[in-house]
N, C-alpha and C. Protein backbone atom coordinates (compact mmCIF):
# COMPACT_ATOMS: atom_id res chain seq x y z
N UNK A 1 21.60 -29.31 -2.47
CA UNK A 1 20.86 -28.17 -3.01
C UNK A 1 21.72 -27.46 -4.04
N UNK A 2 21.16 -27.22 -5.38
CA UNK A 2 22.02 -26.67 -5.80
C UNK A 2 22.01 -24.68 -5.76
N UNK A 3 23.46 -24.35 -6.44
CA UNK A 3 23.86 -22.70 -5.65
C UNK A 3 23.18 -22.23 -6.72
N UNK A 4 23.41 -21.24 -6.83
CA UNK A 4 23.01 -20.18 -7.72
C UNK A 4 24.46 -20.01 -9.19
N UNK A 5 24.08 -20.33 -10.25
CA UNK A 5 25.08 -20.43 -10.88
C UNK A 5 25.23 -22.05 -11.28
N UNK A 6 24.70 -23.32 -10.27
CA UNK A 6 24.79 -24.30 -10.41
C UNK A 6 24.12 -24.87 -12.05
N UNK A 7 24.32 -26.02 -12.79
CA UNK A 7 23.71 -26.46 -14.01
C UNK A 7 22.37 -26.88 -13.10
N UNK A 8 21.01 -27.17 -13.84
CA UNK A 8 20.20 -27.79 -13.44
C UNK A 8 20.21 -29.00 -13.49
N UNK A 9 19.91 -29.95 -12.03
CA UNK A 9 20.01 -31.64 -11.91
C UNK A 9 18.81 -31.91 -13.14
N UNK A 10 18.98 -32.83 -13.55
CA UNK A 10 18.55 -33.98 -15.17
C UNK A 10 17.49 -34.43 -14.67
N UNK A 11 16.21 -33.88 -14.74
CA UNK A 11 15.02 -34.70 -13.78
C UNK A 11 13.86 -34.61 -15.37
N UNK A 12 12.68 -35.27 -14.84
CA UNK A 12 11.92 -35.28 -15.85
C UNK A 12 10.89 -35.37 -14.56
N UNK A 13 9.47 -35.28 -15.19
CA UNK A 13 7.92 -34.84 -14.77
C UNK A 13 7.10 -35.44 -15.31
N UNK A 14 5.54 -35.77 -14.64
CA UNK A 14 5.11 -35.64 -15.45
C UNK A 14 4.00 -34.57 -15.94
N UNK A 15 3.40 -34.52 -17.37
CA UNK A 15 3.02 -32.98 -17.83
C UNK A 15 1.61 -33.42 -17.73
N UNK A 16 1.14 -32.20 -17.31
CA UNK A 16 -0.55 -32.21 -17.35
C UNK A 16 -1.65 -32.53 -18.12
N UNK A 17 -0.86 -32.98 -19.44
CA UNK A 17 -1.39 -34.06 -20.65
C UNK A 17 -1.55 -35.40 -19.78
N UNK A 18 -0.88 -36.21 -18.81
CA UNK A 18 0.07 -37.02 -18.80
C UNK A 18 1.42 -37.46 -19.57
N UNK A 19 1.92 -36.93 -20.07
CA UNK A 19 3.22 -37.78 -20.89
C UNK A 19 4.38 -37.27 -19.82
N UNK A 20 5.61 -37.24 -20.00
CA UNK A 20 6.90 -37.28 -19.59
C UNK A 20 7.65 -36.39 -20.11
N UNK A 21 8.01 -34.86 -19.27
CA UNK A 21 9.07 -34.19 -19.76
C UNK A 21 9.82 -34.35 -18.71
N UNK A 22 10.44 -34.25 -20.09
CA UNK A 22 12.38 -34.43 -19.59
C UNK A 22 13.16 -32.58 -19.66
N UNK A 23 13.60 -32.28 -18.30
CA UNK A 23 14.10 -31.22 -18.46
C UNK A 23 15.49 -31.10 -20.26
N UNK A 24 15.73 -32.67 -20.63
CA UNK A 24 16.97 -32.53 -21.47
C UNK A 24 16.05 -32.01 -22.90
N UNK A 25 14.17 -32.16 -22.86
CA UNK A 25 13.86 -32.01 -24.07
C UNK A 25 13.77 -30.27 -24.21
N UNK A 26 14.16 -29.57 -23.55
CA UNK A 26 14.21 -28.29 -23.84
C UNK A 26 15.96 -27.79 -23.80
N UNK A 27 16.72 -28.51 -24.03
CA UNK A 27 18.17 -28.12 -24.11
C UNK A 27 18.08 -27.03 -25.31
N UNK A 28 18.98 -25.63 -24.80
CA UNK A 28 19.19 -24.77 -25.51
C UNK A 28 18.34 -23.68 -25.98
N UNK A 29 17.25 -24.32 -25.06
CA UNK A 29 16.17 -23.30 -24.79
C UNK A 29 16.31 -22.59 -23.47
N UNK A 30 15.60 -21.44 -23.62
CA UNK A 30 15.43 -20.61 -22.13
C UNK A 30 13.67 -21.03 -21.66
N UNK A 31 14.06 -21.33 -20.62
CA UNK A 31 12.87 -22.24 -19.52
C UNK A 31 12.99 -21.47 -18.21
N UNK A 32 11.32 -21.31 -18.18
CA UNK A 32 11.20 -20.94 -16.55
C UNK A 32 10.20 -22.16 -16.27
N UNK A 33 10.52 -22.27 -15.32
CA UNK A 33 9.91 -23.68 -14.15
C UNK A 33 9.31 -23.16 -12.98
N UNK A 34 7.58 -23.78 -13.39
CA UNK A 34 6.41 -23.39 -12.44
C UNK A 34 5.67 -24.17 -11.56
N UNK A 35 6.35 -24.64 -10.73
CA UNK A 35 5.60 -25.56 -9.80
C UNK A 35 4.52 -25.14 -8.61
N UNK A 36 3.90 -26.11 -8.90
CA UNK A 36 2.57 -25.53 -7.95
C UNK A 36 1.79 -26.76 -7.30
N UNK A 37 0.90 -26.94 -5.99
CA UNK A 37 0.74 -27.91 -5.59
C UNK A 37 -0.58 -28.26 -6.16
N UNK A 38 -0.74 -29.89 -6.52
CA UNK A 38 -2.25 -30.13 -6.63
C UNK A 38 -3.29 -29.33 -6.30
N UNK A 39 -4.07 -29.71 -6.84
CA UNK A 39 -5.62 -29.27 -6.20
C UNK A 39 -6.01 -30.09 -5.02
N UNK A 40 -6.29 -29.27 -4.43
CA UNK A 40 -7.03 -29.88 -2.92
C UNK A 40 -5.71 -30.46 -2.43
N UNK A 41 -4.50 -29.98 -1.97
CA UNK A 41 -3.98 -30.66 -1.38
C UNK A 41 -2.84 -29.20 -0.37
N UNK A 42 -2.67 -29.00 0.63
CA UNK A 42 -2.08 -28.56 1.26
C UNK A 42 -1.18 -28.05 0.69
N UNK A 43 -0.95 -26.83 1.00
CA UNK A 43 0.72 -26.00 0.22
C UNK A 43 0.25 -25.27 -0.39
């Protein structure tokens, strides 16, 4: 898990277009990260 202060682990997604972000395509940007569960699915 990472601490508080930790770099963020190098992961990528995919985006609600379908295509593929890569947390590295926003380097040097300020990013907030919004995860949320499917539709119709528990959580």
């Amino acid at each position: 898990m990472p601490k508080v202060g930790d770099r963020a682990p190098k992961f990528s997604v995919p985006s609600d277009s379908g295509s593929k972000v890569s947390l590295e395509d926003f380097k040097g940007s300020k990013l907030v990260l919004f995860f949320f569960p499917k539709a119709d699915t528990p959580g």
